[in-house]
C-alpha atoms as a PDB file:
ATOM      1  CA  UNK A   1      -5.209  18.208  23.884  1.00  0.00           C
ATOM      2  CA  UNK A   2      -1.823  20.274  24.754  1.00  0.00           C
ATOM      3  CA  UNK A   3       0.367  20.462  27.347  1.00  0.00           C
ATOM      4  CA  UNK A   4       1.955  24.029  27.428  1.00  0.00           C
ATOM      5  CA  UNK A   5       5.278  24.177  29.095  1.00  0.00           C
ATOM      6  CA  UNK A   6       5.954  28.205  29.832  1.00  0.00           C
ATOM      7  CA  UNK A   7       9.901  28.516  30.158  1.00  0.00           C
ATOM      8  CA  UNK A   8      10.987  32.119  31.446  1.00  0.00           C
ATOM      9  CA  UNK A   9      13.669  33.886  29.629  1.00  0.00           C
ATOM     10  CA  UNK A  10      13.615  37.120  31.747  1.00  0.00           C
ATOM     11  CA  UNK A  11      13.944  38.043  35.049  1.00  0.00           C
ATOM     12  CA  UNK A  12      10.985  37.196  37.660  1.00  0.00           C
ATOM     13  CA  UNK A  13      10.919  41.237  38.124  1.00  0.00           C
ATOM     14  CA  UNK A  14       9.854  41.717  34.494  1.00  0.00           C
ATOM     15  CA  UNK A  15       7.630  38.562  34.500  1.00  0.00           C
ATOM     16  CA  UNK A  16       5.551  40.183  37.552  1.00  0.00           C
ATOM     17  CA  UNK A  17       5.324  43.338  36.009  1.00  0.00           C
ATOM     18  CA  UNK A  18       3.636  41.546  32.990  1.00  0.00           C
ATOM     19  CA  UNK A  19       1.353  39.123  35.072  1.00  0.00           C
ATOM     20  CA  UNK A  20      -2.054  41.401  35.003  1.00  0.00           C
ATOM     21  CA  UNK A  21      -1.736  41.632  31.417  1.00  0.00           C
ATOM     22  CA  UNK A  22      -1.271  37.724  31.340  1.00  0.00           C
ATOM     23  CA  UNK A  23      -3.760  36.759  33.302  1.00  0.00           C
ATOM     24  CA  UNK A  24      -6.149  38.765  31.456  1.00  0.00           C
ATOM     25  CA  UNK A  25      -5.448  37.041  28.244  1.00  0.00           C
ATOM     26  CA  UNK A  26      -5.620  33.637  30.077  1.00  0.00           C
ATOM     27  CA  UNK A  27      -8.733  34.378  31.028  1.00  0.00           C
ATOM     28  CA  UNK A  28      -9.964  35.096  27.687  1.00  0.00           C
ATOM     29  CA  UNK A  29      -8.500  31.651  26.595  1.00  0.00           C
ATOM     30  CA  UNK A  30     -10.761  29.987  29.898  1.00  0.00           C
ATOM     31  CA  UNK A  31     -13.933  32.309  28.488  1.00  0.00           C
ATOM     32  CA  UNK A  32     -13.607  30.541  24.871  1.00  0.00           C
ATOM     33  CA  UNK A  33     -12.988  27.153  26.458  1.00  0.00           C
ATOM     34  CA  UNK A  34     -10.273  26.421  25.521  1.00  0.00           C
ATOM     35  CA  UNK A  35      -7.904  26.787  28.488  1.00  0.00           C
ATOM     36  CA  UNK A  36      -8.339  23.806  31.284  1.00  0.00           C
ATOM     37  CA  UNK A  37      -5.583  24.995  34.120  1.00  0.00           C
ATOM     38  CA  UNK A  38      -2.994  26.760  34.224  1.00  0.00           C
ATOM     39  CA  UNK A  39      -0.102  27.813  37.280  1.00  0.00           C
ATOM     40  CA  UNK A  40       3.422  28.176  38.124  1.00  0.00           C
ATOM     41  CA  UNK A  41       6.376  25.673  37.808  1.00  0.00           C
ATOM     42  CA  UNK A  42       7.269  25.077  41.187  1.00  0.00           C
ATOM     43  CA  UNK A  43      10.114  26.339  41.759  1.00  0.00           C
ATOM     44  CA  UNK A  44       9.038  29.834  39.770  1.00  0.00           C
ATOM     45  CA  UNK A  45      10.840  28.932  36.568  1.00  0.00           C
ATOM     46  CA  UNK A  46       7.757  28.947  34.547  1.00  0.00           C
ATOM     47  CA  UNK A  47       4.570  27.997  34.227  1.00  0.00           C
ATOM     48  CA  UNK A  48       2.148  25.134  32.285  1.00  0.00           C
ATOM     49  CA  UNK A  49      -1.068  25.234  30.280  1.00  0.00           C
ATOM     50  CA  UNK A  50      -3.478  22.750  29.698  1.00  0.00           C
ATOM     51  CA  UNK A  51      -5.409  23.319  26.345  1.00  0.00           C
ATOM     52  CA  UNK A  52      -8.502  21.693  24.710  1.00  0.00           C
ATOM     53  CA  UNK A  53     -10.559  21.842  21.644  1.00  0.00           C
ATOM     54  CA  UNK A  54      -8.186  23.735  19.257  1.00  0.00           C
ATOM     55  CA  UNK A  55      -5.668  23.006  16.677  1.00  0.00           C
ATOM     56  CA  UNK A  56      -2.346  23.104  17.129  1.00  0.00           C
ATOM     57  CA  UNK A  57      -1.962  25.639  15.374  1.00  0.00           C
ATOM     58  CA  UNK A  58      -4.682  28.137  16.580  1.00  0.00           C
ATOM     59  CA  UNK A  59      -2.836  27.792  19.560  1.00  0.00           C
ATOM     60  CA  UNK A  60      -0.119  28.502  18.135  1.00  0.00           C
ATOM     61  CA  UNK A  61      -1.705  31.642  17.173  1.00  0.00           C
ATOM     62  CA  UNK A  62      -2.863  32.445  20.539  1.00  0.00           C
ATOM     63  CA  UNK A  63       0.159  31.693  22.965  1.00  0.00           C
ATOM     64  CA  UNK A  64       2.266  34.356  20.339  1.00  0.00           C
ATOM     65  CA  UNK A  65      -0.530  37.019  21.636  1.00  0.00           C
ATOM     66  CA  UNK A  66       0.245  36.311  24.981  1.00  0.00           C
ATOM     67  CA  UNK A  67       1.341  39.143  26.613  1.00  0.00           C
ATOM     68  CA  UNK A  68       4.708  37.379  28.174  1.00  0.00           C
ATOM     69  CA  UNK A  69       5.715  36.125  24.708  1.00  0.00           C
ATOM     70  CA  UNK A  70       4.585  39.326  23.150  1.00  0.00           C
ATOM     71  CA  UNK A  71       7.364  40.959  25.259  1.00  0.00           C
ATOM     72  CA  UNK A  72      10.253  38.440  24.828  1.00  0.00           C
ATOM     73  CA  UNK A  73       9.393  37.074  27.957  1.00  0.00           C
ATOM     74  CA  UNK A  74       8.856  33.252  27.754  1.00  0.00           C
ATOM     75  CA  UNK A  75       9.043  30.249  24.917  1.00  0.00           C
ATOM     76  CA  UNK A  76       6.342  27.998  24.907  1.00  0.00           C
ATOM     77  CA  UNK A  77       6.882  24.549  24.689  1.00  0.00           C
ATOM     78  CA  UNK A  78       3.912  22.950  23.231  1.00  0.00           C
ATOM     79  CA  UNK A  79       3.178  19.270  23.842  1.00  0.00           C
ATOM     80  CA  UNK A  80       0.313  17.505  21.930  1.00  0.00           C
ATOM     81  CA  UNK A  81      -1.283  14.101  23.796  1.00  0.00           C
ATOM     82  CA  UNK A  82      -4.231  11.978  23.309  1.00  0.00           C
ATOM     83  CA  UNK A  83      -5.853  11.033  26.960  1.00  0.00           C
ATOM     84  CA  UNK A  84      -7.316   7.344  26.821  1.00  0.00           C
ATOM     85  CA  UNK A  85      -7.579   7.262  30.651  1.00  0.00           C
ATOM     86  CA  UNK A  86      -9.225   9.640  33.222  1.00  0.00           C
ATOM     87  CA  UNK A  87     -10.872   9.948  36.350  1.00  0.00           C
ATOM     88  CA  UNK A  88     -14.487   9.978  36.104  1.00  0.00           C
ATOM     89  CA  UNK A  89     -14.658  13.495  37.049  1.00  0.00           C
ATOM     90  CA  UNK A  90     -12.509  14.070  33.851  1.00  0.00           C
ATOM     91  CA  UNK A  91     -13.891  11.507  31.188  1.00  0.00           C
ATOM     92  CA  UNK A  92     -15.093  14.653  29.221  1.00  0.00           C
ATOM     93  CA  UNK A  93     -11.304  14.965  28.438  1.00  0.00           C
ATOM     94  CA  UNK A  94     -11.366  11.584  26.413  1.00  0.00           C
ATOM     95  CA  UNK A  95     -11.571  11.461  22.740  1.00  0.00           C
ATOM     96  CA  UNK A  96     -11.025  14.844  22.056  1.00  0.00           C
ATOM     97  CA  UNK A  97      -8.600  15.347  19.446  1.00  0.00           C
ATOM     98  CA  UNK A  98      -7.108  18.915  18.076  1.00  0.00           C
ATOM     99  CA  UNK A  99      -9.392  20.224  15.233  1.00  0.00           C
ATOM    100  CA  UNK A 100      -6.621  19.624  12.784  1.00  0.00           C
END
């Protein structure tokens, strides 16, 4: 599993003038299961990405076709971590490991 820290490099202007582009590729990334949740920092300085069920480096592959990073508009900070604990609502989380 991945924790995706989103760190803006560009002005919020140009970062809401990209947004429709990046949510649609999001939600391709929620479509193939892959994507968990996903929002703003608070305060606006970026945004996170919880990931699933991929390699690190297919998602790799994918956050360089998002549309943001695409146009020079973020870095992605990508955090690999193995869950051993959850809520029971989220026990479906534990034990999976990146297909590496």
């Amino acid at each position: 599993m991945f924790i995706v820290i989103v760190h803006y490099k560009a002005p919020l202007s140009a970062i809401d003038a990209a947004f429709e582009t990046h949510q649609a590729w999001l939600q391709q990334g929620y479509r193939d299961g892959i994507i968990l949740l996903s929002g703003p920092q608070v305060p606006r300085t970026g945004g996170f990405i919880l990931a699933h069920g991929v390699s690190r480096a297919e998602l790799e592959r994918r956050l360089a076709q998002d549309p943001f990073a695409t146009g020079g508009l973020v870095e992605h900070e990508v955090i690999e971590v193995a869950a051993r604990t959850a809520d029971p609502r989220l026990e479906f989380l534990l034990g999976t490991n990146s297909r590496q």
